[in-house]
PDB file of N, CA and C in Angstrom:
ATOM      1  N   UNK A   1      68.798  85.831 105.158  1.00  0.00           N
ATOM      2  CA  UNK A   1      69.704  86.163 104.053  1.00  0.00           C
ATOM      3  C   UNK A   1      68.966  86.457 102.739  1.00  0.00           C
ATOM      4  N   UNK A   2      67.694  85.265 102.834  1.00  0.00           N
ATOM      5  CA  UNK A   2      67.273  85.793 101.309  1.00  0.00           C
ATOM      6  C   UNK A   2      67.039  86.946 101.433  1.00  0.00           C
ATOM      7  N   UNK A   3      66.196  87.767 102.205  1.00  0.00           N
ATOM      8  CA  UNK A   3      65.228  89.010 102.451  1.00  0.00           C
ATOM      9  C   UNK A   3      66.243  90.291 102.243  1.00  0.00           C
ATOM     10  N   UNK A   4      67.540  90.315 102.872  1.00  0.00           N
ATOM     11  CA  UNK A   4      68.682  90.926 102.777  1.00  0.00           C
ATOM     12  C   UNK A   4      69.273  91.039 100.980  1.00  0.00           C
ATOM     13  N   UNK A   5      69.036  90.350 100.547  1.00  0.00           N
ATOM     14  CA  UNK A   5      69.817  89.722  99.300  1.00  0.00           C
ATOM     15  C   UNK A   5      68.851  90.695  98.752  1.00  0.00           C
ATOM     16  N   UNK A   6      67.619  90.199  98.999  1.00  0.00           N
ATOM     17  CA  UNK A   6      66.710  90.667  97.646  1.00  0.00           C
ATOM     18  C   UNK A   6      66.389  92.436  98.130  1.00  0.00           C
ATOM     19  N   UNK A   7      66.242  92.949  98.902  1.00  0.00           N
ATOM     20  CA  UNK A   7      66.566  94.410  99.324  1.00  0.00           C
ATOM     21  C   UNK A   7      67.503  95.108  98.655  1.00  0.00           C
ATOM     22  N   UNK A   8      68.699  94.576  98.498  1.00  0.00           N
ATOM     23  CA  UNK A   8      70.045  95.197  98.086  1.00  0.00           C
ATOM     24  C   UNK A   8      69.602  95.134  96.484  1.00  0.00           C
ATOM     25  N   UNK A   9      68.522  93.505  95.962  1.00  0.00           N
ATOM     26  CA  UNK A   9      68.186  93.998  94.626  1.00  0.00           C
ATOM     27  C   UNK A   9      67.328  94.960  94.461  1.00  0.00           C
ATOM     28  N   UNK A  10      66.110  95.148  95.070  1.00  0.00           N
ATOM     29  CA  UNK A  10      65.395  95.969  95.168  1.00  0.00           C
ATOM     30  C   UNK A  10      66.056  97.510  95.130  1.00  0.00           C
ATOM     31  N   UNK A  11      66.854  97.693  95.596  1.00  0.00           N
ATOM     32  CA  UNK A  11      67.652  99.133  95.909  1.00  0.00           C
ATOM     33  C   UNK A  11      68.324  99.523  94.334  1.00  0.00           C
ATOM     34  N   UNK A  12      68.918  98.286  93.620  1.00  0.00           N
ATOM     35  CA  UNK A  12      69.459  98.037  92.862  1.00  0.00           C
ATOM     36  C   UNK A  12      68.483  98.666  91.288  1.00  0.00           C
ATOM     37  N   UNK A  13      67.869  97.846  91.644  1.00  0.00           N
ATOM     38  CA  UNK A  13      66.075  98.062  90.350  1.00  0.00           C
ATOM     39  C   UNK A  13      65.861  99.456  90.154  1.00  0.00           C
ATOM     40  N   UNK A  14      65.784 100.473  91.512  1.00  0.00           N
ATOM     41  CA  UNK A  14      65.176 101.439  92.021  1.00  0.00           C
ATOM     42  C   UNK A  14      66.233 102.685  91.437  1.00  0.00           C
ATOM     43  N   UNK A  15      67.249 102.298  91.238  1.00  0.00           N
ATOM     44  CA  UNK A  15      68.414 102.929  90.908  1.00  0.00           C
ATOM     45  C   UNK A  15      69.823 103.190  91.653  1.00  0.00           C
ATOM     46  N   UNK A  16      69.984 102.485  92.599  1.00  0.00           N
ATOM     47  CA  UNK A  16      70.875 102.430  93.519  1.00  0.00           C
ATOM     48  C   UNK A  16      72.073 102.576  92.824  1.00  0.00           C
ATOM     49  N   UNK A  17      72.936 103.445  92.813  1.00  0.00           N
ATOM     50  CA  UNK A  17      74.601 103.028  92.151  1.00  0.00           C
ATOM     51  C   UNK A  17      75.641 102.095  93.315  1.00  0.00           C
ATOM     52  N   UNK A  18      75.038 102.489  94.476  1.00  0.00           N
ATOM     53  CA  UNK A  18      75.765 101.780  95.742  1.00  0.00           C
ATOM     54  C   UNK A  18      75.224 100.770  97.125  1.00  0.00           C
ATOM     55  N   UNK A  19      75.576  99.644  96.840  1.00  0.00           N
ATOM     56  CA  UNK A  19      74.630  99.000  98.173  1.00  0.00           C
ATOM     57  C   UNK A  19      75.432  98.898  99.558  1.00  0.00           C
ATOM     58  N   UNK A  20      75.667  99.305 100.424  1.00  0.00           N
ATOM     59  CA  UNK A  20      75.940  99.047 101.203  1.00  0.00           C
ATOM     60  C   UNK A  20      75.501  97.957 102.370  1.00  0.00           C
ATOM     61  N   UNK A  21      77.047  97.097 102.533  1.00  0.00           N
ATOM     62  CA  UNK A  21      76.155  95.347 103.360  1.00  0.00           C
ATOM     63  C   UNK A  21      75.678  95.767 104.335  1.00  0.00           C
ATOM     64  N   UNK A  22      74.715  95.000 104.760  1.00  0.00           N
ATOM     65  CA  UNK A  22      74.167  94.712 106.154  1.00  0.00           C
ATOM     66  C   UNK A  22      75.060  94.056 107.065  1.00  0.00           C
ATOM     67  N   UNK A  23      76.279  95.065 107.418  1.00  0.00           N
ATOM     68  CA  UNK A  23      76.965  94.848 108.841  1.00  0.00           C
ATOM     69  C   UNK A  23      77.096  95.862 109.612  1.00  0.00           C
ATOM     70  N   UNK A  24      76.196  96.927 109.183  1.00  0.00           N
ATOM     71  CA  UNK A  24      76.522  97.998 109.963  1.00  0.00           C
ATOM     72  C   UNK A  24      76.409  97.584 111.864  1.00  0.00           C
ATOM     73  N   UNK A  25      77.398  98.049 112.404  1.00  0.00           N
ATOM     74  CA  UNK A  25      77.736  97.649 113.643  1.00  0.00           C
ATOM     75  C   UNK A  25      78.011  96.532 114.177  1.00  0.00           C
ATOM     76  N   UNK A  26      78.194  95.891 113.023  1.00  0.00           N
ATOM     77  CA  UNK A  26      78.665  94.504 113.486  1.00  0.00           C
ATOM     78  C   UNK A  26      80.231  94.449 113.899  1.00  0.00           C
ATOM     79  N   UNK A  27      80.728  93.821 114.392  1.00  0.00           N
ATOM     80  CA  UNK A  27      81.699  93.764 114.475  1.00  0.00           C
ATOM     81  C   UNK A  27      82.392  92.821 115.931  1.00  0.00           C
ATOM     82  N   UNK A  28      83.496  91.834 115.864  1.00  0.00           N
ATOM     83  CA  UNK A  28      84.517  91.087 116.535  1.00  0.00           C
ATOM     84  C   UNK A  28      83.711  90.750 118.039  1.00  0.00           C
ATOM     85  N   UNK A  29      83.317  92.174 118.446  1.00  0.00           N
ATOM     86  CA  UNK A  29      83.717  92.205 119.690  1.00  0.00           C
ATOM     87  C   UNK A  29      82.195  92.256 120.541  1.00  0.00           C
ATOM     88  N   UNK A  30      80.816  92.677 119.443  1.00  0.00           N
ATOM     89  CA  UNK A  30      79.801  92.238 119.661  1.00  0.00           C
ATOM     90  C   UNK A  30      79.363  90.698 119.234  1.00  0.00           C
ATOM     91  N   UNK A  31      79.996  90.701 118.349  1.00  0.00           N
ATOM     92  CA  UNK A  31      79.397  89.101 117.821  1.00  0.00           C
ATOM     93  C   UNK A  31      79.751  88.272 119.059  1.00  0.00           C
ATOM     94  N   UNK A  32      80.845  88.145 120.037  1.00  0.00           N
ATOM     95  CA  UNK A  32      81.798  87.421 121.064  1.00  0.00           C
ATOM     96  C   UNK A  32      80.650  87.947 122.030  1.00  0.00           C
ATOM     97  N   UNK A  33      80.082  88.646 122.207  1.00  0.00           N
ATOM     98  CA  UNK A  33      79.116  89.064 123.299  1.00  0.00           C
ATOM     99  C   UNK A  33      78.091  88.158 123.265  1.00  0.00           C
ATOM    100  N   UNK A  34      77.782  88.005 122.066  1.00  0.00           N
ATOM    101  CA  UNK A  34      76.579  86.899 121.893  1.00  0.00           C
ATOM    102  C   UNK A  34      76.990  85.101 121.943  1.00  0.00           C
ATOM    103  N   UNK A  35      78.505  85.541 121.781  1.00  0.00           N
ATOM    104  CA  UNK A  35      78.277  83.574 122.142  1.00  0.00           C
ATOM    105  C   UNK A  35      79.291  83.371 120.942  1.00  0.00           C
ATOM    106  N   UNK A  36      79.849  83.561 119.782  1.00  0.00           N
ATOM    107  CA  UNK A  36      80.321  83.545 118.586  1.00  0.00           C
ATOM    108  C   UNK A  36      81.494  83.845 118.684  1.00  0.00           C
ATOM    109  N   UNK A  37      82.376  83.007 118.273  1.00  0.00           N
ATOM    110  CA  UNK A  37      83.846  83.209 118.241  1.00  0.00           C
ATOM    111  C   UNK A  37      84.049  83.378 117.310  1.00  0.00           C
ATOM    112  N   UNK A  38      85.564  84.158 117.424  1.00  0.00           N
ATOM    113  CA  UNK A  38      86.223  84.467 115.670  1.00  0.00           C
ATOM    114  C   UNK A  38      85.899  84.537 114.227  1.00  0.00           C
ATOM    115  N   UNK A  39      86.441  83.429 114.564  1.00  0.00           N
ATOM    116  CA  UNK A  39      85.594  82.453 113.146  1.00  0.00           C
ATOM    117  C   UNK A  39      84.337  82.746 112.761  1.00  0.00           C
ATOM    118  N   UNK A  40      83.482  82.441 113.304  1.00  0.00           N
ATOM    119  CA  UNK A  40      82.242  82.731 113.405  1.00  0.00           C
ATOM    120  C   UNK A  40      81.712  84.237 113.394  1.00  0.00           C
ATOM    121  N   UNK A  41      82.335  84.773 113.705  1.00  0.00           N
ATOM    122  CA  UNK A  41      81.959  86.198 113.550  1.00  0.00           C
ATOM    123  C   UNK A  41      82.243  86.782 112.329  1.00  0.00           C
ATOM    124  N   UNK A  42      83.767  86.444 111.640  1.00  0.00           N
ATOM    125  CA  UNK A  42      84.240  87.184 110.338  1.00  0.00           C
ATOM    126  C   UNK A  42      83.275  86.585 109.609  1.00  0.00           C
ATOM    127  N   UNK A  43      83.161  84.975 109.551  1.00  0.00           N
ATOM    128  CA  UNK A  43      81.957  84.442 108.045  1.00  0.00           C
ATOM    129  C   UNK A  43      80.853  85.318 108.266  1.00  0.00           C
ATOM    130  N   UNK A  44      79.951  85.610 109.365  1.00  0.00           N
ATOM    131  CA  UNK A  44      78.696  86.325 108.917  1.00  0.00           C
ATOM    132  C   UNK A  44      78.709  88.059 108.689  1.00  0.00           C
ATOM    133  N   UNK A  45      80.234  88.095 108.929  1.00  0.00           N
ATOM    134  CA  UNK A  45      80.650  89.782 108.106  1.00  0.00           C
ATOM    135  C   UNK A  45      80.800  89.419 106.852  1.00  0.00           C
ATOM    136  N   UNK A  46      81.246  88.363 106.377  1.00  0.00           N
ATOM    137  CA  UNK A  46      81.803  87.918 105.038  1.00  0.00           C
ATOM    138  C   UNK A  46      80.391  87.631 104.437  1.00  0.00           C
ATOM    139  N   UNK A  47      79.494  86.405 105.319  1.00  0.00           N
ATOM    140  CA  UNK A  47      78.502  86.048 104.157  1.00  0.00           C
ATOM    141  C   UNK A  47      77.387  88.057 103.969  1.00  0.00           C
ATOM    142  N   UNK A  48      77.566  89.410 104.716  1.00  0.00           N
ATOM    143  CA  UNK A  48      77.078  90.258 104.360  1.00  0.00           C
ATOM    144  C   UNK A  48      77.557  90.717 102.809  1.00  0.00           C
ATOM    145  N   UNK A  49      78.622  90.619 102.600  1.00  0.00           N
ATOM    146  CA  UNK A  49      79.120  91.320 101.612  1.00  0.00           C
ATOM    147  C   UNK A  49      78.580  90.152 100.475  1.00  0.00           C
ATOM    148  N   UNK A  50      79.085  88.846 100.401  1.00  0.00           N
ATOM    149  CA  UNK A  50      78.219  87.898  99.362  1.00  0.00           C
ATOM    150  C   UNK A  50      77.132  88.686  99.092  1.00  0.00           C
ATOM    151  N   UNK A  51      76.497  88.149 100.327  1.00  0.00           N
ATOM    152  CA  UNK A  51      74.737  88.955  99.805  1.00  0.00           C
ATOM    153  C   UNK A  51      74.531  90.049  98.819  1.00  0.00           C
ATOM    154  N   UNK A  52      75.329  91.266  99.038  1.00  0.00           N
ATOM    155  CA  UNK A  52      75.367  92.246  98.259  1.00  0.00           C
ATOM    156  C   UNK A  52      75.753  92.122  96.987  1.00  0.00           C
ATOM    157  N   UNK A  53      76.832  91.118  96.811  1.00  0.00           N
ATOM    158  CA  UNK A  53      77.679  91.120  95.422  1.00  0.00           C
ATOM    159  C   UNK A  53      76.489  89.959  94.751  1.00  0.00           C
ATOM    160  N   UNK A  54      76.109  89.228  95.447  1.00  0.00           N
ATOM    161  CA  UNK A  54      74.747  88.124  94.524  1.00  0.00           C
ATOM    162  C   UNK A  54      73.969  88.929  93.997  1.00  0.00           C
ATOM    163  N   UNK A  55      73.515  90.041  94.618  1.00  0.00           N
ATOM    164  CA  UNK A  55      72.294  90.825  94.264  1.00  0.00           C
ATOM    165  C   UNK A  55      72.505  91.499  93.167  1.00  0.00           C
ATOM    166  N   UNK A  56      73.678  92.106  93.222  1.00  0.00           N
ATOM    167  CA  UNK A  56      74.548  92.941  92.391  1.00  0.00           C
ATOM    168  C   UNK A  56      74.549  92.267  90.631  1.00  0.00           C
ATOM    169  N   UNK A  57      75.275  91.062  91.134  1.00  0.00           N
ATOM    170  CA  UNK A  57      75.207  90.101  89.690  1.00  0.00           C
ATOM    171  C   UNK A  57      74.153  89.791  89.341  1.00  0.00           C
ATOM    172  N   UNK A  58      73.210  89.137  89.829  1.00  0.00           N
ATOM    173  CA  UNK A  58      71.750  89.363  89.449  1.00  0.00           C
ATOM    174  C   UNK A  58      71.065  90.667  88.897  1.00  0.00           C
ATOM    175  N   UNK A  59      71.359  91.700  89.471  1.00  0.00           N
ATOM    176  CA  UNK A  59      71.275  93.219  88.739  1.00  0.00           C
ATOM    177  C   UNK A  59      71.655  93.029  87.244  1.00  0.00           C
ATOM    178  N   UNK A  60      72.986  92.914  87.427  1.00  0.00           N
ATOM    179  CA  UNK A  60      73.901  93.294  86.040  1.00  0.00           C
ATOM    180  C   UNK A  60      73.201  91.973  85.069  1.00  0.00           C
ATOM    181  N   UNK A  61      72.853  91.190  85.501  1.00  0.00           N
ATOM    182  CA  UNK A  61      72.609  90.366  84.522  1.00  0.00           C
ATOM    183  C   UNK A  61      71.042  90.449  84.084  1.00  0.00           C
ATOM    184  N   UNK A  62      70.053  91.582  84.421  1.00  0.00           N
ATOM    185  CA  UNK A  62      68.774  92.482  83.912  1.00  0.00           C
ATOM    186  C   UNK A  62      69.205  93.193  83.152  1.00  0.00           C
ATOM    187  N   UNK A  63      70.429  93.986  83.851  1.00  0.00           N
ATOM    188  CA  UNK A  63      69.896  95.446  82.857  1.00  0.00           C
ATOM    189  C   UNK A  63      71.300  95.917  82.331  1.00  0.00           C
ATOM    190  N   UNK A  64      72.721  95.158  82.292  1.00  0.00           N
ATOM    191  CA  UNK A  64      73.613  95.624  81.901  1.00  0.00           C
ATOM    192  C   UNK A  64      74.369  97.281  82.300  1.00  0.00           C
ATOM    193  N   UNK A  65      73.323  97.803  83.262  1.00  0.00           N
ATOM    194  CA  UNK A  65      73.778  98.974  83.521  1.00  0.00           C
ATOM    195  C   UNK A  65      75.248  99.406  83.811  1.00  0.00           C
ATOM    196  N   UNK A  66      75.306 100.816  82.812  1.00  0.00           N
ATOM    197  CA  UNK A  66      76.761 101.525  83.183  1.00  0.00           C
ATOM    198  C   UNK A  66      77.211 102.355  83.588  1.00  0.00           C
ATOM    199  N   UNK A  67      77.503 103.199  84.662  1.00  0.00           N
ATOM    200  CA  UNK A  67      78.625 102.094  85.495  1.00  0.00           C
ATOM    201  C   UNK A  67      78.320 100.876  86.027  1.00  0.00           C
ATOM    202  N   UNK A  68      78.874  99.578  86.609  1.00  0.00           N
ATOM    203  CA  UNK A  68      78.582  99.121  87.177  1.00  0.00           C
ATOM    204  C   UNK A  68      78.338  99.397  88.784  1.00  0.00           C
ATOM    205  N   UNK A  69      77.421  99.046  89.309  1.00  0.00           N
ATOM    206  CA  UNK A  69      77.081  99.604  90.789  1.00  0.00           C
ATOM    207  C   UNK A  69      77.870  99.170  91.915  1.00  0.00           C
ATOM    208  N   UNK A  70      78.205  99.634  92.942  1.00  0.00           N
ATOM    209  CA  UNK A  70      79.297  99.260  94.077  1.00  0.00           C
ATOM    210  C   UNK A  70      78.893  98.863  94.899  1.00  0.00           C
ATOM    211  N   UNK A  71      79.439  98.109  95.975  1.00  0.00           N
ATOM    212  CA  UNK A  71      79.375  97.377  97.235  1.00  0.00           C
ATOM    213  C   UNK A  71      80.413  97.703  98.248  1.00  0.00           C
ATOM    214  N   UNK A  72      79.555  98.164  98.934  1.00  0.00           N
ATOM    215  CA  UNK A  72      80.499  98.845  99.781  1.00  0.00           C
ATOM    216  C   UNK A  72      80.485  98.187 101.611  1.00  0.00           C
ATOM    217  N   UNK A  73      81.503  98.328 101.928  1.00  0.00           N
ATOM    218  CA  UNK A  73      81.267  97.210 103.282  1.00  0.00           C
ATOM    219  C   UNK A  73      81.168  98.192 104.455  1.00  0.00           C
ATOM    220  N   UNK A  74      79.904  97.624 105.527  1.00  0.00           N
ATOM    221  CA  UNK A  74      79.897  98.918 106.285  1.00  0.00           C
ATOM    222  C   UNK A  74      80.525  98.243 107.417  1.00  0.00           C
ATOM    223  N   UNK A  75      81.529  98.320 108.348  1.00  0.00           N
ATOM    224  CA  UNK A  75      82.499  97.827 109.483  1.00  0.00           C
ATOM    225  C   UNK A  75      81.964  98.359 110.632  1.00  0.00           C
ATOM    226  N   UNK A  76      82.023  97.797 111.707  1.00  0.00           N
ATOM    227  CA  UNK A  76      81.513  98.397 113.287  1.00  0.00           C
ATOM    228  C   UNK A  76      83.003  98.495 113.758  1.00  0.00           C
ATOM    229  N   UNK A  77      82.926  98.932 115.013  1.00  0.00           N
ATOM    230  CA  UNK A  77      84.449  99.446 115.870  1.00  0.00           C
ATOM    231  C   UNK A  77      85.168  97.987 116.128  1.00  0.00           C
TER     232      UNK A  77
END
């Protein structure tokens, strides 16, 4: 998570207006493949998007930049 977190800042620094989370292809029905129920599957879609929005606030709180930059959630099938 940290390494994730700090990427999305890194992207952020670099000039990123948009981070998109690290869930690409994640989703319900692979997570259940691996052993992970429900529950368990939405929190580590959920803790992706945290990650992004921590990084994000940490951004805004360097450089005040305007616009503020977006987070965008990437969903699997």
């Amino acid at each position: 998570p940290d390494i994730i977190r700090q990427v999305h800042l890194d992207y952020f620094r670099a000039g990123a207006q948009c981070a998109i989370t690290a869930s690409y292809q994640a989703s319900l029905a692979g997570f259940a493949q691996r052993g992970l129920d429900r529950e368990e599957a939405e929190a580590l879609i959920a803790r992706s998007v945290v990650l992004a929005v921590d990084a994000r606030t940490e951004f805004l709180a360097e450089s005040q930049r305007s616009p503020r930059p977006l987070v965008a959630g990437a969903v699997g099938p």
